[in-house]
PDB file of N, CA and C in Angstrom:
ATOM      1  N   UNK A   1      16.572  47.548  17.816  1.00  0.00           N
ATOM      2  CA  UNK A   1      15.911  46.273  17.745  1.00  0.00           C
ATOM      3  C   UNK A   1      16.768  45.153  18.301  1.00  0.00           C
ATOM      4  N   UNK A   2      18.107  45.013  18.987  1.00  0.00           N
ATOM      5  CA  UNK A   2      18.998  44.350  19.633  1.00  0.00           C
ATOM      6  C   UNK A   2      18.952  44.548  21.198  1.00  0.00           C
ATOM      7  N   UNK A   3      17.926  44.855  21.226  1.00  0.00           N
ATOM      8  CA  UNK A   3      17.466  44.871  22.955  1.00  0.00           C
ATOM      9  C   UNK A   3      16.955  43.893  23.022  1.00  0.00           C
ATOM     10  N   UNK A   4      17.228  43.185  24.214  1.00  0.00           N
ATOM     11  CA  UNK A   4      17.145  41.705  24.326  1.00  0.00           C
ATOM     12  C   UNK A   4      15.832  42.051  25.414  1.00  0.00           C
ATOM     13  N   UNK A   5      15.489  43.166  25.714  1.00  0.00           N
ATOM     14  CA  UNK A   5      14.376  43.344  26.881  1.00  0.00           C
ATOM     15  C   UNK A   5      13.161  43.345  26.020  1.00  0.00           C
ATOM     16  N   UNK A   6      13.187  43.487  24.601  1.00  0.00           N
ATOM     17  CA  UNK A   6      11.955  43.886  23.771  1.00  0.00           C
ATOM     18  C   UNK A   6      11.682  42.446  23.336  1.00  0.00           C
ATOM     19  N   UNK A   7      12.466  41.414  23.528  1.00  0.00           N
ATOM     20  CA  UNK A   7      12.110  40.365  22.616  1.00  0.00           C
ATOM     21  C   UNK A   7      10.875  39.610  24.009  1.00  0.00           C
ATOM     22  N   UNK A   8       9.991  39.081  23.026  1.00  0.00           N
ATOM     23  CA  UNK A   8       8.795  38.421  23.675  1.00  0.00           C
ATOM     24  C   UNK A   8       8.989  37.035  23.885  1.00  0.00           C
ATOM     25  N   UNK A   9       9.901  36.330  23.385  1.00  0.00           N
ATOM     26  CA  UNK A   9      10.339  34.900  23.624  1.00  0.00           C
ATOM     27  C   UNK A   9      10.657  34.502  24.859  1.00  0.00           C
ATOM     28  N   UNK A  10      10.310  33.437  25.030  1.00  0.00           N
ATOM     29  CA  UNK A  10      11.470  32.981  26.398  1.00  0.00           C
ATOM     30  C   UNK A  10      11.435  31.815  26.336  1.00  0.00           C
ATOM     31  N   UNK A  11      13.054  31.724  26.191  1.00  0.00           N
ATOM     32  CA  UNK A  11      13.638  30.550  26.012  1.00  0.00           C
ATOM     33  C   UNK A  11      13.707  29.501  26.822  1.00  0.00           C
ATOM     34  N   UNK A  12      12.943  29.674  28.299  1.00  0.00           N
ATOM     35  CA  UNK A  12      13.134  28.747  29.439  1.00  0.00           C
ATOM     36  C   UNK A  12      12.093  27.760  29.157  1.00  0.00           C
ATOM     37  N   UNK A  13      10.931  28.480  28.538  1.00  0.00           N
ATOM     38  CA  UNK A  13       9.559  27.756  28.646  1.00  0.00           C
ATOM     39  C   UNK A  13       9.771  27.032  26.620  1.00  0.00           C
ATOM     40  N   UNK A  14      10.942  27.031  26.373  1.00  0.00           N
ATOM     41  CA  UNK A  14      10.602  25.738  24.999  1.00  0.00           C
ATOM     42  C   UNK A  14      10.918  24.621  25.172  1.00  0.00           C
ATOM     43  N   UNK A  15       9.886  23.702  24.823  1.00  0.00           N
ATOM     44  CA  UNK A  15      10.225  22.339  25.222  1.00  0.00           C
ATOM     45  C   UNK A  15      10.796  21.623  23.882  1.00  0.00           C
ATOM     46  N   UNK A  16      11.724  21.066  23.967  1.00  0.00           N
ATOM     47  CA  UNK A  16      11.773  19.965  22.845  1.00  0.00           C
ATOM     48  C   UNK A  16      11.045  19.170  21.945  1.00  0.00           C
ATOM     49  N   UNK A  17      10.634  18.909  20.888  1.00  0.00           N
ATOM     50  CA  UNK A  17       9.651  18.179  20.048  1.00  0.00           C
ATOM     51  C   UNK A  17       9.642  17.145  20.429  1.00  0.00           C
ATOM     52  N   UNK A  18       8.216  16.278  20.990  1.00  0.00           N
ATOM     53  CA  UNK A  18       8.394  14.935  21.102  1.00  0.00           C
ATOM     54  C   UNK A  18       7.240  13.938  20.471  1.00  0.00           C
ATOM     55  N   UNK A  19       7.738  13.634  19.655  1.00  0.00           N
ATOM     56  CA  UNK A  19       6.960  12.655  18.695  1.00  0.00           C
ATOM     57  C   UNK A  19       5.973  11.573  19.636  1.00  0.00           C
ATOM     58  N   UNK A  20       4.707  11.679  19.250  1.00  0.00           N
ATOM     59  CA  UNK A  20       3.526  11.039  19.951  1.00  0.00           C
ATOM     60  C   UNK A  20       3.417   9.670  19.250  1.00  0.00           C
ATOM     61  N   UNK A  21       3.104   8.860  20.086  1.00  0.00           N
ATOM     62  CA  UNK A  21       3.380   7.509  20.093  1.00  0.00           C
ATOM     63  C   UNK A  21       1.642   7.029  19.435  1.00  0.00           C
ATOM     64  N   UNK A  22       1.407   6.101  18.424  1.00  0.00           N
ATOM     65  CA  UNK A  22      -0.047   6.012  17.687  1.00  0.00           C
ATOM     66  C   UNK A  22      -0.014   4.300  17.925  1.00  0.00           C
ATOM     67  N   UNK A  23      -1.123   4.009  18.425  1.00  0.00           N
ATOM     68  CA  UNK A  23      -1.441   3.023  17.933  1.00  0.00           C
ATOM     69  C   UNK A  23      -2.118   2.452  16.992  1.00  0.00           C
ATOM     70  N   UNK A  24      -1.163   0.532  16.796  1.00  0.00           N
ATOM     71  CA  UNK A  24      -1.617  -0.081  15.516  1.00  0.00           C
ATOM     72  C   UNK A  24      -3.123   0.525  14.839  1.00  0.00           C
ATOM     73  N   UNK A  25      -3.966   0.220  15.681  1.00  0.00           N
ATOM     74  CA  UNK A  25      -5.478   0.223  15.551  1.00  0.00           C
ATOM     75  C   UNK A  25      -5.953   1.266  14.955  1.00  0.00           C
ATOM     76  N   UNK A  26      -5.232   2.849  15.766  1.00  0.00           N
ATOM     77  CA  UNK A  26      -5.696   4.080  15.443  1.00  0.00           C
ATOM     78  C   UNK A  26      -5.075   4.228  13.946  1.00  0.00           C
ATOM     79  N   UNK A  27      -4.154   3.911  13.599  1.00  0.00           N
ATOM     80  CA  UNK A  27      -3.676   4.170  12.224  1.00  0.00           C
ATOM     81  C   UNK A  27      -4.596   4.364  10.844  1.00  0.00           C
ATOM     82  N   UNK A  28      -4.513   5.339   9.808  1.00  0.00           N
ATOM     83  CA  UNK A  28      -5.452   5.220   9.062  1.00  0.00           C
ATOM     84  C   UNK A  28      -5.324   3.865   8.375  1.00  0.00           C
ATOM     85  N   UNK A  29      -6.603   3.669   7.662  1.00  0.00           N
ATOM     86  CA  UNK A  29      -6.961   2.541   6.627  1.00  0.00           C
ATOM     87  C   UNK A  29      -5.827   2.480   5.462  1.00  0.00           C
ATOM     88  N   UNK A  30      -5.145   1.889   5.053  1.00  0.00           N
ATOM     89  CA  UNK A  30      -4.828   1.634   3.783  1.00  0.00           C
ATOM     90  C   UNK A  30      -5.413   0.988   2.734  1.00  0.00           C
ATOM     91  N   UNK A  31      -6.214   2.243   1.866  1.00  0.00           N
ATOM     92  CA  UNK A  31      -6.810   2.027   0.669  1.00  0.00           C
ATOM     93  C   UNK A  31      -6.123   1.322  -0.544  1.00  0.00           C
ATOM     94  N   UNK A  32      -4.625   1.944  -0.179  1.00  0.00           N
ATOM     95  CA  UNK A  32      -4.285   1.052  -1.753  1.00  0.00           C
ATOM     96  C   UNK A  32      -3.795  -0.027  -1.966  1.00  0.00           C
ATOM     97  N   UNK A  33      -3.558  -0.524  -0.205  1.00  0.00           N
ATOM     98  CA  UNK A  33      -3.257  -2.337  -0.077  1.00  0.00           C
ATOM     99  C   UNK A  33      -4.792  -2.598  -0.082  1.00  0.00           C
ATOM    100  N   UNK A  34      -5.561  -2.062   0.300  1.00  0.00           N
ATOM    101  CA  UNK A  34      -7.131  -2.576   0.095  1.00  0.00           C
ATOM    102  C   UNK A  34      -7.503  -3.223  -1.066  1.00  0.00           C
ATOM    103  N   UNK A  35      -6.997  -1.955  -2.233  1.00  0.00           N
ATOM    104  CA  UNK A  35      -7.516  -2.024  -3.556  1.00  0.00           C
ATOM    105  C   UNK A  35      -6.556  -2.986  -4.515  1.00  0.00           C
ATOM    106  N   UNK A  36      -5.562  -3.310  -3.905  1.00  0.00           N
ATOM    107  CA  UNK A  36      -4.525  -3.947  -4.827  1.00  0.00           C
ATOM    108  C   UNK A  36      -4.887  -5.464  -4.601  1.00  0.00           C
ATOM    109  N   UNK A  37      -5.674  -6.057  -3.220  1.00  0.00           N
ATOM    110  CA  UNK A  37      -6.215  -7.097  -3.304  1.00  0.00           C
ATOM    111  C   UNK A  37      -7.401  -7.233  -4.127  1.00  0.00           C
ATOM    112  N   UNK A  38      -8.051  -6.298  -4.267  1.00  0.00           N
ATOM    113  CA  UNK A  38      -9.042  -6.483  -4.480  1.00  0.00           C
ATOM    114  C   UNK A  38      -9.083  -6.469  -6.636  1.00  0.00           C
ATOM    115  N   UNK A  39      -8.124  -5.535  -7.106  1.00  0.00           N
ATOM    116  CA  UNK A  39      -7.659  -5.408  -8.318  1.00  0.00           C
ATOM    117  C   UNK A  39      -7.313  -6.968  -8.559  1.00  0.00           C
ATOM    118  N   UNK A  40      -6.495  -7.293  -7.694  1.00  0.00           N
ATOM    119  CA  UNK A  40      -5.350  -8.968  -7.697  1.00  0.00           C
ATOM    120  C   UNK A  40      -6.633 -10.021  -7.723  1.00  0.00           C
ATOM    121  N   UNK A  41      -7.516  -9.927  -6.825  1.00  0.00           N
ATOM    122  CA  UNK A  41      -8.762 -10.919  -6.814  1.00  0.00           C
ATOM    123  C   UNK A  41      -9.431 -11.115  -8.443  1.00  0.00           C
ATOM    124  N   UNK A  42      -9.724  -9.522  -8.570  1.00  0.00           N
ATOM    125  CA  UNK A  42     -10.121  -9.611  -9.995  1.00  0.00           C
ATOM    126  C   UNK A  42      -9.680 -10.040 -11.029  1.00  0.00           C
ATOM    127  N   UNK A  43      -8.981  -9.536 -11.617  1.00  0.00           N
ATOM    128  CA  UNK A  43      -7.363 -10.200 -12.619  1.00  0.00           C
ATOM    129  C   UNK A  43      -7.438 -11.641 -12.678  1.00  0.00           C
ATOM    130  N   UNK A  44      -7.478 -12.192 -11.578  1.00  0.00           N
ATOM    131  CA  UNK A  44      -7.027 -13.496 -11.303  1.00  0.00           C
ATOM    132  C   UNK A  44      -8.146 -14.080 -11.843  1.00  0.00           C
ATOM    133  N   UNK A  45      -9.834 -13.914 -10.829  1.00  0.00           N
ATOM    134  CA  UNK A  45     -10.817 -14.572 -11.601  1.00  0.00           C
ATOM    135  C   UNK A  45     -11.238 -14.173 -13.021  1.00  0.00           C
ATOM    136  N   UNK A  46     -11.338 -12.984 -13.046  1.00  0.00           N
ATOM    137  CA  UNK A  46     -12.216 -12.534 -14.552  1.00  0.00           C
ATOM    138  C   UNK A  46     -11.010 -12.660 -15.541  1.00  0.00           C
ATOM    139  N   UNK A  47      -9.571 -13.080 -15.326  1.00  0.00           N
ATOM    140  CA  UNK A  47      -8.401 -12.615 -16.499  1.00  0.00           C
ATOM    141  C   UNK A  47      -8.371 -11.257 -17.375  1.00  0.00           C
ATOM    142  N   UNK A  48      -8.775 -10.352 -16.449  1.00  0.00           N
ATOM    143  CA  UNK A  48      -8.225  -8.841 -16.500  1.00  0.00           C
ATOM    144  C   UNK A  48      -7.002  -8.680 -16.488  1.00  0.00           C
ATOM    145  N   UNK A  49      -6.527  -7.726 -17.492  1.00  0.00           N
ATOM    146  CA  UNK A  49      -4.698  -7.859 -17.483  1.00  0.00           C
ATOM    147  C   UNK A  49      -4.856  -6.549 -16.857  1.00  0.00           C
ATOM    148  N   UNK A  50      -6.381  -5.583 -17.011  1.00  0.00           N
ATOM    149  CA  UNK A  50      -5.841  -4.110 -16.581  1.00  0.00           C
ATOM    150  C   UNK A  50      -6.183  -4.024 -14.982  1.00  0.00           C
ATOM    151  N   UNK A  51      -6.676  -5.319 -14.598  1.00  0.00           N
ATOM    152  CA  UNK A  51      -6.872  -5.396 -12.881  1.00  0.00           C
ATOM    153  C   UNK A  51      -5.612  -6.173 -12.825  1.00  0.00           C
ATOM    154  N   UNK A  52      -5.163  -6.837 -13.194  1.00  0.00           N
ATOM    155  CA  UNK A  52      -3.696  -7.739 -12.503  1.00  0.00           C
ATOM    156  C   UNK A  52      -2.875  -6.295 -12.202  1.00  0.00           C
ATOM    157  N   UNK A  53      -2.565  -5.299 -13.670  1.00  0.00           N
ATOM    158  CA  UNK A  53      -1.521  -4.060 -13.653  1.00  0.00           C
ATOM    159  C   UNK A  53      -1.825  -3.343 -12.610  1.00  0.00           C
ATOM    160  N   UNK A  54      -3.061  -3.185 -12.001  1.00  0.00           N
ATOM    161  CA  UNK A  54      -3.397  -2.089 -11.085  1.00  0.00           C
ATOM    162  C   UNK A  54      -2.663  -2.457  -9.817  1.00  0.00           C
ATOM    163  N   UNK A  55      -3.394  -3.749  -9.783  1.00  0.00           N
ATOM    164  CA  UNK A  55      -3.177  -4.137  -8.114  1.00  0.00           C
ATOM    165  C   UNK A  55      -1.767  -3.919  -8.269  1.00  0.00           C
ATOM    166  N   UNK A  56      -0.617  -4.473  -8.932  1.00  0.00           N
ATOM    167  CA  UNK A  56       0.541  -4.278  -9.125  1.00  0.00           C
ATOM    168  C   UNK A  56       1.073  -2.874  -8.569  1.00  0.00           C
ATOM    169  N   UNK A  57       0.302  -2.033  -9.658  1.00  0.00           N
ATOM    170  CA  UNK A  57       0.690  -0.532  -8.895  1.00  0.00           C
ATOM    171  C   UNK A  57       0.451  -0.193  -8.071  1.00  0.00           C
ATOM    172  N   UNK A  58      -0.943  -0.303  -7.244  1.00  0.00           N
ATOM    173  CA  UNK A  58      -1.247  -0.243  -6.110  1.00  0.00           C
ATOM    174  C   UNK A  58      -0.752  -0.917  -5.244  1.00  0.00           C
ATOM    175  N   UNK A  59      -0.404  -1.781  -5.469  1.00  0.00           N
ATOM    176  CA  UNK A  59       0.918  -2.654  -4.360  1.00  0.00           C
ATOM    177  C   UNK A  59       2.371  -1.542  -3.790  1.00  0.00           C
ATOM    178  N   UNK A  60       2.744  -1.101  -5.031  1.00  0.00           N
ATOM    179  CA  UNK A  60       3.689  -0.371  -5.236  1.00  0.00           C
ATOM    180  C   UNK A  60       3.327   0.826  -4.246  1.00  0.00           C
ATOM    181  N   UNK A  61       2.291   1.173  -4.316  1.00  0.00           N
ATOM    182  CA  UNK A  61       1.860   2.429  -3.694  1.00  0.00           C
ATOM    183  C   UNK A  61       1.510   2.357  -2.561  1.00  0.00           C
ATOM    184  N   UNK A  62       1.147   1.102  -1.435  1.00  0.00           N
ATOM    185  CA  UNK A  62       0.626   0.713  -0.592  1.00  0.00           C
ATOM    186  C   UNK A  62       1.995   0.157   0.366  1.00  0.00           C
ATOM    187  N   UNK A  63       3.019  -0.169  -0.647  1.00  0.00           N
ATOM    188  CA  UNK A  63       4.583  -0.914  -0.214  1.00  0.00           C
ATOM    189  C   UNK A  63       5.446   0.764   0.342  1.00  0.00           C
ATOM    190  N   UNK A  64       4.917   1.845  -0.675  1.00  0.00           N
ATOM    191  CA  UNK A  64       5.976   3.240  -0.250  1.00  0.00           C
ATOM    192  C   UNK A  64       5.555   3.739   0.776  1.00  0.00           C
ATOM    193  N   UNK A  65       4.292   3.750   1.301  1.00  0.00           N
ATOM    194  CA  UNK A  65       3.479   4.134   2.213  1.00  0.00           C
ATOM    195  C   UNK A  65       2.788   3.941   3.407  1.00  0.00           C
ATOM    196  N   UNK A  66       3.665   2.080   3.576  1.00  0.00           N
ATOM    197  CA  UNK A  66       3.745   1.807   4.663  1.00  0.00           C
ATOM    198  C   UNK A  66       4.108   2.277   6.143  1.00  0.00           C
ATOM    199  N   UNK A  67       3.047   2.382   7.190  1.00  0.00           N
ATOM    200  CA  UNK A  67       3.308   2.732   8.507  1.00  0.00           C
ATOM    201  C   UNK A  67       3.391   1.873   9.241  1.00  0.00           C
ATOM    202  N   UNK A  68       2.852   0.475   9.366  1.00  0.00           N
ATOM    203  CA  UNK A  68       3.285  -0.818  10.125  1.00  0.00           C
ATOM    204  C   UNK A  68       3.673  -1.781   9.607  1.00  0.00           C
ATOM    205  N   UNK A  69       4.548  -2.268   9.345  1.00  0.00           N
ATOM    206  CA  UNK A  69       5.460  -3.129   8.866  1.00  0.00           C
ATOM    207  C   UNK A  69       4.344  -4.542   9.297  1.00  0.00           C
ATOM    208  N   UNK A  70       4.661  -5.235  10.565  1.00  0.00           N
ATOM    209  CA  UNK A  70       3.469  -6.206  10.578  1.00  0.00           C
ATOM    210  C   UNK A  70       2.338  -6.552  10.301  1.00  0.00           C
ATOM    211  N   UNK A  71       1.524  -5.081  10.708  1.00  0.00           N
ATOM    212  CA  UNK A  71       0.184  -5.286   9.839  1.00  0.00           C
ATOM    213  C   UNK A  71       0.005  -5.185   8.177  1.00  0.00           C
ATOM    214  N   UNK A  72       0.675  -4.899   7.426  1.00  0.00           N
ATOM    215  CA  UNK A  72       0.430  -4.435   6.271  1.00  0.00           C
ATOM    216  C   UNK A  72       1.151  -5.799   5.656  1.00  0.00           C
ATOM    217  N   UNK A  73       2.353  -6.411   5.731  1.00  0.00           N
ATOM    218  CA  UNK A  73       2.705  -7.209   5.176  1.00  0.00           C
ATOM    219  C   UNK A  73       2.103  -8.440   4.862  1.00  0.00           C
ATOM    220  N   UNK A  74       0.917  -8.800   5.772  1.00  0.00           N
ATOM    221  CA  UNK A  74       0.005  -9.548   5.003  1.00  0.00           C
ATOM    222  C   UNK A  74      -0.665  -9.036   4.014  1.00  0.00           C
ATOM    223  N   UNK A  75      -1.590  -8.751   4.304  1.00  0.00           N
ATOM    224  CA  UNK A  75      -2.067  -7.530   2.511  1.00  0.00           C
ATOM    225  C   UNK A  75      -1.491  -7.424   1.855  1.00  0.00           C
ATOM    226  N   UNK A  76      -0.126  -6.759   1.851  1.00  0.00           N
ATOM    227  CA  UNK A  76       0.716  -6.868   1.008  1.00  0.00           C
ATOM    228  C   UNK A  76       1.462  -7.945  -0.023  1.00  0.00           C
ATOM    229  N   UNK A  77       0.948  -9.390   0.638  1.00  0.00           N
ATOM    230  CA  UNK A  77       1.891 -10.170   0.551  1.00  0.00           C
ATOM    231  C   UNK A  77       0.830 -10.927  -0.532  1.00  0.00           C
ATOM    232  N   UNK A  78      -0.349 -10.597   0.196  1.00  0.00           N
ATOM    233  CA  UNK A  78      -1.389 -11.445  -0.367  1.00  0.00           C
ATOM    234  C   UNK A  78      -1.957 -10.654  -1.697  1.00  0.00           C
ATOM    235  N   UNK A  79      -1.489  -9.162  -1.863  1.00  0.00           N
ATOM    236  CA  UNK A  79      -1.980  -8.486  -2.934  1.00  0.00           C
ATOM    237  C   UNK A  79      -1.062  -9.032  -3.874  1.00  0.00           C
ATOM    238  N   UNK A  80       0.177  -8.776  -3.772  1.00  0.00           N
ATOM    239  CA  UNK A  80       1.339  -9.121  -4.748  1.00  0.00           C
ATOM    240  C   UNK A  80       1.353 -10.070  -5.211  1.00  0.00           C
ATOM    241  N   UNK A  81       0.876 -11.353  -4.428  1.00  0.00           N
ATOM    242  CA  UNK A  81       0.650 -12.671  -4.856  1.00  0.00           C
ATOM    243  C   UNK A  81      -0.432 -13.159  -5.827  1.00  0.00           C
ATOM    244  N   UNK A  82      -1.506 -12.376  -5.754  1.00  0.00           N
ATOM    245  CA  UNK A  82      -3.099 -12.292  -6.372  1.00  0.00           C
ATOM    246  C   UNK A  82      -2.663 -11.665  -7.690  1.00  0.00           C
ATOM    247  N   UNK A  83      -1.877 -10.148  -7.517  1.00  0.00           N
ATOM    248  CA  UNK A  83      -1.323  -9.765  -9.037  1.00  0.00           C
ATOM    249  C   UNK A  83      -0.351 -10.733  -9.777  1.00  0.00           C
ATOM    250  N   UNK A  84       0.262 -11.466  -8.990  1.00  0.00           N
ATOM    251  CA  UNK A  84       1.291 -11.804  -9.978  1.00  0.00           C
ATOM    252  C   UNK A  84       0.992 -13.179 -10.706  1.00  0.00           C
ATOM    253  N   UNK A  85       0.454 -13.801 -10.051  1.00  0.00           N
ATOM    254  CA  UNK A  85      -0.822 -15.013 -10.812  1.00  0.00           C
ATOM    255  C   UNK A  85      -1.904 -14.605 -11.767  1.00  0.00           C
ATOM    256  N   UNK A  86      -2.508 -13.475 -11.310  1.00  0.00           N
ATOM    257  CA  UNK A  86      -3.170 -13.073 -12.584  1.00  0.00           C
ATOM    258  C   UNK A  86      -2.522 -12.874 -13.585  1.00  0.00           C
ATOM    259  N   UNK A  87      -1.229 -12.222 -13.654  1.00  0.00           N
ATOM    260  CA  UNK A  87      -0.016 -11.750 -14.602  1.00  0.00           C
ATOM    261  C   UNK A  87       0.089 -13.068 -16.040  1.00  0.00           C
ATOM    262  N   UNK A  88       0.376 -14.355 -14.982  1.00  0.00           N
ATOM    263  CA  UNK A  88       1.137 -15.267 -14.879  1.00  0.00           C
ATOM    264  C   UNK A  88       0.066 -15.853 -15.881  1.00  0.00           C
ATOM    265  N   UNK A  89      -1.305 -15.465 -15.706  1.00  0.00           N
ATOM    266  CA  UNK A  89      -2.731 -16.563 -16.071  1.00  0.00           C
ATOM    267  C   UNK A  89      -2.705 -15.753 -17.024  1.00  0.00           C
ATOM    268  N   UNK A  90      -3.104 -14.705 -17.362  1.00  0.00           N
ATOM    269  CA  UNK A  90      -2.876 -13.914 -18.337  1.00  0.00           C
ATOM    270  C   UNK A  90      -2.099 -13.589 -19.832  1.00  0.00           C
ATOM    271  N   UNK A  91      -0.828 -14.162 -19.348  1.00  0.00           N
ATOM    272  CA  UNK A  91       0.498 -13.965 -19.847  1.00  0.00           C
ATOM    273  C   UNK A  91       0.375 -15.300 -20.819  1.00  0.00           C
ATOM    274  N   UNK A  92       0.457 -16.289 -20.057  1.00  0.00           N
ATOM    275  CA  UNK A  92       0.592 -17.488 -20.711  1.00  0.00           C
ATOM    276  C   UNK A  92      -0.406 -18.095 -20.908  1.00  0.00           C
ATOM    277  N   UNK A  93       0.297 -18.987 -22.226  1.00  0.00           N
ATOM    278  CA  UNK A  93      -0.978 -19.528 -22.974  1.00  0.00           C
ATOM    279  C   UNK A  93      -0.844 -20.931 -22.928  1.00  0.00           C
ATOM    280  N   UNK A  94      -0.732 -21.594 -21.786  1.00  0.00           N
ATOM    281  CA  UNK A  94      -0.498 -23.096 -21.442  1.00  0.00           C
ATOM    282  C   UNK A  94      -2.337 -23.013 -20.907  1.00  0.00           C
ATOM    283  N   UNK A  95      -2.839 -22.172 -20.008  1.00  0.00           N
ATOM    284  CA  UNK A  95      -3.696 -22.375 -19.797  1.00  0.00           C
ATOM    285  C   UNK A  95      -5.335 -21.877 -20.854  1.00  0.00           C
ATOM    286  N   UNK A  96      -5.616 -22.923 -22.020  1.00  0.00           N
ATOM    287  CA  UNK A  96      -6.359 -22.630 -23.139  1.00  0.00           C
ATOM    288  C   UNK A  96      -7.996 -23.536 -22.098  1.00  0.00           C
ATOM    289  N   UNK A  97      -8.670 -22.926 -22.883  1.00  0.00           N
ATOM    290  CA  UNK A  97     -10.203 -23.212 -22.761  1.00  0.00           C
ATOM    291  C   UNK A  97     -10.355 -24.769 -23.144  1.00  0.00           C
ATOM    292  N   UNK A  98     -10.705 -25.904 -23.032  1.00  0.00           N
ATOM    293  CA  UNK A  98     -11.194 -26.966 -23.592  1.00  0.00           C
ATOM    294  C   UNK A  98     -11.711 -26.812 -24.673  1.00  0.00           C
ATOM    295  N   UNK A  99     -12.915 -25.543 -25.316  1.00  0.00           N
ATOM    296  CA  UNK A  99     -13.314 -25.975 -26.664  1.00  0.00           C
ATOM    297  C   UNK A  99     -12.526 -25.369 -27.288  1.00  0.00           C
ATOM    298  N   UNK A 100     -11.159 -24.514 -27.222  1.00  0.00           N
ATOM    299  CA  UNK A 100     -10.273 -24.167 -28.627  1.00  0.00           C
ATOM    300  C   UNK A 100      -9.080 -25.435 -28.254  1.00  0.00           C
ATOM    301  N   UNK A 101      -9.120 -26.800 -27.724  1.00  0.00           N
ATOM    302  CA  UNK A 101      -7.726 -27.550 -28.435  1.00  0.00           C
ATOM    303  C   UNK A 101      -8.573 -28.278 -28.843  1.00  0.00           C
ATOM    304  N   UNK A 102      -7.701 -29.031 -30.351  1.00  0.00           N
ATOM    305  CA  UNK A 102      -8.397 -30.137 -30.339  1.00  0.00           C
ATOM    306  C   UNK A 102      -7.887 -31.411 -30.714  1.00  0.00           C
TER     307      UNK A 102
END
């Protein structure tokens, strides 16, 4: 089995791996910067603490899984921002209803 005449390979015809070039456009969708705005939107208007936490995580998950740095960092920027105001509205109690002060 060290007969080099039996082997079926040939080494002249391997080409090197060359990583294919994708464009912005073609790239898939990112669902979970999608959803982390859209969690962050919620939170914020309805004062959901379990939509502020999501978008949060989904931020997280949308931040590890980044493939374009430019395109995503808006979304990104704007999800994180939407969660962390909801957090913020949520959290604190400076902002009370008019009919409970009195």
């Amino acid at each position: 089995m060290s007969s080099s005449a039996a082997d079926p390979r040939q080494p002249a015809s391997a080409k090197p791996f060359a990583l294919q070039t994708i464009a912005p456009e073609d790239l898939p969708f990112d669902y979970a910067g999608f959803l982390a705005v859209i969690f962050g939107i919620t939170g914020l208007m309805f004062r959901y603490k379990l939509c502020s936490w999501l978008a949060l995580i989904f931020f997280a998950k949308s931040l590890a899984s980044m493939k374009n740095f430019e395109n995503d960092l808006r979304q990104s920027v704007s999800a994180v921002s939407f969660a962390i105001m909801g957090l913020l509205l949520n959290y604190s109690n400076t902002f009370k209803s008019s009919s409970t002060r009195q």
